[in-house]
Protein backbone atom coordinates (compact mmCIF):
# COMPACT_ATOMS: atom_id res chain seq x y z
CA UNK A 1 78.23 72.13 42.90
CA UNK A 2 79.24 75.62 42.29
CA UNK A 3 81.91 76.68 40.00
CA UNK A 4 83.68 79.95 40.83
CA UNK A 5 85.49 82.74 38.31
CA UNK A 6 86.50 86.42 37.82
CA UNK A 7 86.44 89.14 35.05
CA UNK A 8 89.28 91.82 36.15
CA UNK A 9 88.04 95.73 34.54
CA UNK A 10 91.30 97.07 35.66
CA UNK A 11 90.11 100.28 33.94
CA UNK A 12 86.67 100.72 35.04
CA UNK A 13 87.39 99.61 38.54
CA UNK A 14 85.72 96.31 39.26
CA UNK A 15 85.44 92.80 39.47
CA UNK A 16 82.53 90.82 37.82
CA UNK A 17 82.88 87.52 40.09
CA UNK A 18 80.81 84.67 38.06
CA UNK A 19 79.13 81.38 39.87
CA UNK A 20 77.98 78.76 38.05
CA UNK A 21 75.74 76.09 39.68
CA UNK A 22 75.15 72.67 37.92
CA UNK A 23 73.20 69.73 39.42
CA UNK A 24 75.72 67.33 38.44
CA UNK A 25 79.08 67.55 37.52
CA UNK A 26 79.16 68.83 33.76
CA UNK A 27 83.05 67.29 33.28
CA UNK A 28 81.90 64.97 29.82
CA UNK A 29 79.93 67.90 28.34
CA UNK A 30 82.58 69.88 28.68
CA UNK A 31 85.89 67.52 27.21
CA UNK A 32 83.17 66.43 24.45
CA UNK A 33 82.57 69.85 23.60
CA UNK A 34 86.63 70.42 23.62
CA UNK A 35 87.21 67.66 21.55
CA UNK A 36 84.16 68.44 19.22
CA UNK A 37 86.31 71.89 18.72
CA UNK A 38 89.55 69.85 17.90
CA UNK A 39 91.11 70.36 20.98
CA UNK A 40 92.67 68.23 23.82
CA UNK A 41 90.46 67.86 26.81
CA UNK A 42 92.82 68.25 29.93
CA UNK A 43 95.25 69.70 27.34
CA UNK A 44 93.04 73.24 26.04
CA UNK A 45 90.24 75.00 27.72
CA UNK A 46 87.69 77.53 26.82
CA UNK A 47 88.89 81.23 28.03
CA UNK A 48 87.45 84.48 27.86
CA UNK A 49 90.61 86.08 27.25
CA UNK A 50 91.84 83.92 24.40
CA UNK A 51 92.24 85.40 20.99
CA UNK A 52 88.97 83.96 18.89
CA UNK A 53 89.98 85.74 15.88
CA UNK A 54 91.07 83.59 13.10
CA UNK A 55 90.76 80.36 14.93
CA UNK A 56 87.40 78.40 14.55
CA UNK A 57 88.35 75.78 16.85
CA UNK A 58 88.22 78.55 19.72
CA UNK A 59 85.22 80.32 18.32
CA UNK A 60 83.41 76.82 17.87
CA UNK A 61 84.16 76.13 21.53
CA UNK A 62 83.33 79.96 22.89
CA UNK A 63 79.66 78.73 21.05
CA UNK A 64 79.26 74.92 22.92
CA UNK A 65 79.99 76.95 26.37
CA UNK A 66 77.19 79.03 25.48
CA UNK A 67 75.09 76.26 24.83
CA UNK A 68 76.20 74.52 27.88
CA UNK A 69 76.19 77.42 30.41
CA UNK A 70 72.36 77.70 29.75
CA UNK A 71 71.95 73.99 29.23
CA UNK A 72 73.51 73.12 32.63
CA UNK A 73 73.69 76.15 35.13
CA UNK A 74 71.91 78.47 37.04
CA UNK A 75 73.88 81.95 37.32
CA UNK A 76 74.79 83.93 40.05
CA UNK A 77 77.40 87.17 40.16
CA UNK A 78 79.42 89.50 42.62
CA UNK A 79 79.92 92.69 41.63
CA UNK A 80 83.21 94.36 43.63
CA UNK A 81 85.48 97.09 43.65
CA UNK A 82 89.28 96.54 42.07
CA UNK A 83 90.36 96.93 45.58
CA UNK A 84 89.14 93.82 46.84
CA UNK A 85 90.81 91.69 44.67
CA UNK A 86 93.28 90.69 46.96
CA UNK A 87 90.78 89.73 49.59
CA UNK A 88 88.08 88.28 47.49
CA UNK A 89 88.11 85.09 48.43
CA UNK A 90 86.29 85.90 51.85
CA UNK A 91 83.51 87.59 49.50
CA UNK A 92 82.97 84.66 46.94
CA UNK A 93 82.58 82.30 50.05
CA UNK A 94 80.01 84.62 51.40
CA UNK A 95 78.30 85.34 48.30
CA UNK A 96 78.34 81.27 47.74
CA UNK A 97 76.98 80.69 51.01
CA UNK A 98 73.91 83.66 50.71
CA UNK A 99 73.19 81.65 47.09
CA UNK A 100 72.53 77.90 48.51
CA UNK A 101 71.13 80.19 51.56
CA UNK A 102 68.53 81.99 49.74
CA UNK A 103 68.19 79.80 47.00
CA UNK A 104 67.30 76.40 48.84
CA UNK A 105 70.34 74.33 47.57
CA UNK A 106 71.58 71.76 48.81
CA UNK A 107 74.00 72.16 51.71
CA UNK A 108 77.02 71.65 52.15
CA UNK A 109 77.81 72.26 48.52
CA UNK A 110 80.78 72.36 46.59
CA UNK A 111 82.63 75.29 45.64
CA UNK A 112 84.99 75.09 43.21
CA UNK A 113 87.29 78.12 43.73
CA UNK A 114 89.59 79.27 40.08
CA UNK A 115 93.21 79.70 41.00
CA UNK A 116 94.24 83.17 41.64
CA UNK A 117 91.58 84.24 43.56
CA UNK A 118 93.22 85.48 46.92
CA UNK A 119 92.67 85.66 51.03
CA UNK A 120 91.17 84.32 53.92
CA UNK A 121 87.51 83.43 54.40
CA UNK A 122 85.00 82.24 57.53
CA UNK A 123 84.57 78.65 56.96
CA UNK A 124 80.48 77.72 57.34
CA UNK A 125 78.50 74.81 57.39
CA UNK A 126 76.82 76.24 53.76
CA UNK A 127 79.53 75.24 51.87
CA UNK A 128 82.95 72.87 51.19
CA UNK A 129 85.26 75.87 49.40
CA UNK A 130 87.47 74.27 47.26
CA UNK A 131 90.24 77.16 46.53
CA UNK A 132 93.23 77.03 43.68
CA UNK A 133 91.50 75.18 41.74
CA UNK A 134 93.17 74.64 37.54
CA UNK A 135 90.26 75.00 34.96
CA UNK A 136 91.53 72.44 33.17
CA UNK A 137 91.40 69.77 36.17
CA UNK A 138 88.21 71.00 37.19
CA UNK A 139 86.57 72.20 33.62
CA UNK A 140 83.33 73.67 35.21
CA UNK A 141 85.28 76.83 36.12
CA UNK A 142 85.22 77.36 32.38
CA UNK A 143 81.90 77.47 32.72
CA UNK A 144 82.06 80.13 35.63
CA UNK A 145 85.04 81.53 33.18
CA UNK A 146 82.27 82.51 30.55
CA UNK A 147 79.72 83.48 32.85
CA UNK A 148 82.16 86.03 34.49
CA UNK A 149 82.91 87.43 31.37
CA UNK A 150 79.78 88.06 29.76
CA UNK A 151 78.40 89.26 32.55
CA UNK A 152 80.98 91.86 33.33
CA UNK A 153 80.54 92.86 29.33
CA UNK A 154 76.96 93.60 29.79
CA UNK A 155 77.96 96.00 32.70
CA UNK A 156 80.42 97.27 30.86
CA UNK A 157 77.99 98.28 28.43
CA UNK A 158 76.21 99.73 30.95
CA UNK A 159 78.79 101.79 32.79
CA UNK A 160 80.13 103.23 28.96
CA UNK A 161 77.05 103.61 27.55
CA UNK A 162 78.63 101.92 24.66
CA UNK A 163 77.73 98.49 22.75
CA UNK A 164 78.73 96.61 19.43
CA UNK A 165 76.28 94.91 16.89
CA UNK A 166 76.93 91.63 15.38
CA UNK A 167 75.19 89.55 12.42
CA UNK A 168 72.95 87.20 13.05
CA UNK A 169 73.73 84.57 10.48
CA UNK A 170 71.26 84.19 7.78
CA UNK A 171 70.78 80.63 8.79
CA UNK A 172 71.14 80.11 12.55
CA UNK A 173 67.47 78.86 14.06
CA UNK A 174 66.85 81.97 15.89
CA UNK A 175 64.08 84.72 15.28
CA UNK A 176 65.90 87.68 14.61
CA UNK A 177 68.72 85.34 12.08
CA UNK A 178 70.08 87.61 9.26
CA UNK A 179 69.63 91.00 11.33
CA UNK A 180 72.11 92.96 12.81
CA UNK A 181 71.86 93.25 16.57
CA UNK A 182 73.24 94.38 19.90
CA UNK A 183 75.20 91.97 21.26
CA UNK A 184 74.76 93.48 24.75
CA UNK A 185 70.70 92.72 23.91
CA UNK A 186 70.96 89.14 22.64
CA UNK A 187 73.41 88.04 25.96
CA UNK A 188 70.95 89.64 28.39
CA UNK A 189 67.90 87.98 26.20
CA UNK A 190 69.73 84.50 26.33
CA UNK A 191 71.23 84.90 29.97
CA UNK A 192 67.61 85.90 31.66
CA UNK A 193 65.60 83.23 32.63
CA UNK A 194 68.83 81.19 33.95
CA UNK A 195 70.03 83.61 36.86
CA UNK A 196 68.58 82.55 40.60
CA UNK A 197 65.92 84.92 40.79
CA UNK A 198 63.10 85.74 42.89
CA UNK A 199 60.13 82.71 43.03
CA UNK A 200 57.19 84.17 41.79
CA UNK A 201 53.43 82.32 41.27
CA UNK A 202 53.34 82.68 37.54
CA UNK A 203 49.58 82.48 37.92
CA UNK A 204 48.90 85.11 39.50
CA UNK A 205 51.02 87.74 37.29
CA UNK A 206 48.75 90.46 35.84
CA UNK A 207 49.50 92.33 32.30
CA UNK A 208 53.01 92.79 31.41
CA UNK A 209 54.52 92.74 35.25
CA UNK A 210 57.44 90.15 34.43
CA UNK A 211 59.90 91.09 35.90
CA UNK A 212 61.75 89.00 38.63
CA UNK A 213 64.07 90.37 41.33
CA UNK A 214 67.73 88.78 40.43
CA UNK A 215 69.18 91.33 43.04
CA UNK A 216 69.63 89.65 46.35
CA UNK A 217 69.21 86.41 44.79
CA UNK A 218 71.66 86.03 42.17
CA UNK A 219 73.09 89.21 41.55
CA UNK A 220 74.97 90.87 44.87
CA UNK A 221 77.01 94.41 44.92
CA UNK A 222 79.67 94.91 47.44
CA UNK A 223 79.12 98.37 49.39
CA UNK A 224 82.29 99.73 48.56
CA UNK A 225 81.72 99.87 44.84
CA UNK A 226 81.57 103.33 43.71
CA UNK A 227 78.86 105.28 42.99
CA UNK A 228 78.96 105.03 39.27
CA UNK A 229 79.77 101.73 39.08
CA UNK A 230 76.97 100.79 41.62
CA UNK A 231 74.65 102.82 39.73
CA UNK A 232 75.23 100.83 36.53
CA UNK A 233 75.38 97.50 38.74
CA UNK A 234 72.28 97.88 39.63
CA UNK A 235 70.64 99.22 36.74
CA UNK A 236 71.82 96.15 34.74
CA UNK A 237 71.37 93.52 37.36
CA UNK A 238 68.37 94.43 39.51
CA UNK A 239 65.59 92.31 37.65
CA UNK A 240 65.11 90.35 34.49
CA UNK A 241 62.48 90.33 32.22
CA UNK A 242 61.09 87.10 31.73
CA UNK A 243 58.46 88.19 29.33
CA UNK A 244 58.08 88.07 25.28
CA UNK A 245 60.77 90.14 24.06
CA UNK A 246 60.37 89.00 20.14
């Protein structure tokens, strides 16, 4: 099944559409990880947009949908222009159908469409598009929710030339724990080997050539993005590098 959200950059001009594919429905990990958080399942959700300052029970539950969006999904985004925001629905069904397409899922899959996204789309023997759906009735969209978001910061990054550094805590299990880093650097480092990318025969992959076409695969730009926003688009989402960054 596919889970389906948007990041709005009213500002910059585009749309960072996020898709999150899971195997099986991820419903329990997500209300346990609500609950863990001491919220209500069905009740609260995990949102991007939510205020995390000053509230650990959001900022403990913004840290289990990390863990679960690269425990449980495979990534996929849709880069568009503002403009198509009141049309976009024909582009996530297109974009959804060119990812179990491409990818060799499953079809027909599920698509599980977040409410607000708008207009008229081809129907296709790809996919079952599921559209208006509540995040809290169908939790993986908070999935797609965080996927969306980070994504769209990381090309935000990009298009500003601009990032933020955050501390590592002195005692989280991670090699670089008690540094200060770019947060930009650590989401792309953690995000990597989870987008549908190009299959490549490990084997046969000379010297330090690891890097693995996500464009066309699990990345896609609309056409009418602009030229600077394409630019950045594509310099941010064009390949991953699957190799030893530590």
């Amino acid at each position: 099944m596919i889970f389906v959200d948007e990041s709005i950059q009213q500002h910059l001009g585009y749309i960072c559409v996020g898709f999150a594919y899971c195997e099986r429905t991820p419903d329990e990990f997500i209300h346990h990880a609500i609950a863990e958080a001491g919220l209500t399942p069905g009740q609260d959700e995990y949102k991007s947009g939510y205020r995390m300052d000053g509230s650990r029970q959001r900022q403990a539950l913004r840290e289990s949908m990390y863990q679960l969006v690269l425990e449980h999904c495979k990534l996929g985004i849709y880069i568009a222009p503002i403009e198509e925001r009141n049309k976009l629905l024909k582009s996530v069904a297109e974009i959804a159908s060119k990812l179990v397409q491409i990818n060799g899922i499953d079809a027909p899959q599920d698509v599980f469409v977040d409410e607000g996204i708008d207009g008229a789309y081809v129907p296709n023997e790809l996919i079952r598009l599921r559209r208006g759906c509540d995040s809290r009735k169908v939790p993986g969209i908070q999935l797609a929710d965080f996927i969306a978001y980070h994504c769209s910061y990381l090309l935000r990054c990009e298009t500003l030339g601009v990032t933020k550094k955050i501390l590592m805590a002195q005692d989280e299990p991670h090699p670089l724990a008690g540094e200060e880093v770019e947060l930009d650097w650590i989401l792309r480092t953690d995000f990597r080997r989870h987008f549908f990318v190009e299959s490549r025969n490990i084997e046969e992959i000379n010297g330090d050539d690891w890097f693995f076409k996500l464009a066309g695969y699990g990345a896609f730009f609309s056409p009418e993005l602009n030229e600077h926003v394409k630019v950045a688009a594509e310099a941010t989402f064009d390949s991953m590098y699957f190799g030893c960054v530590w």
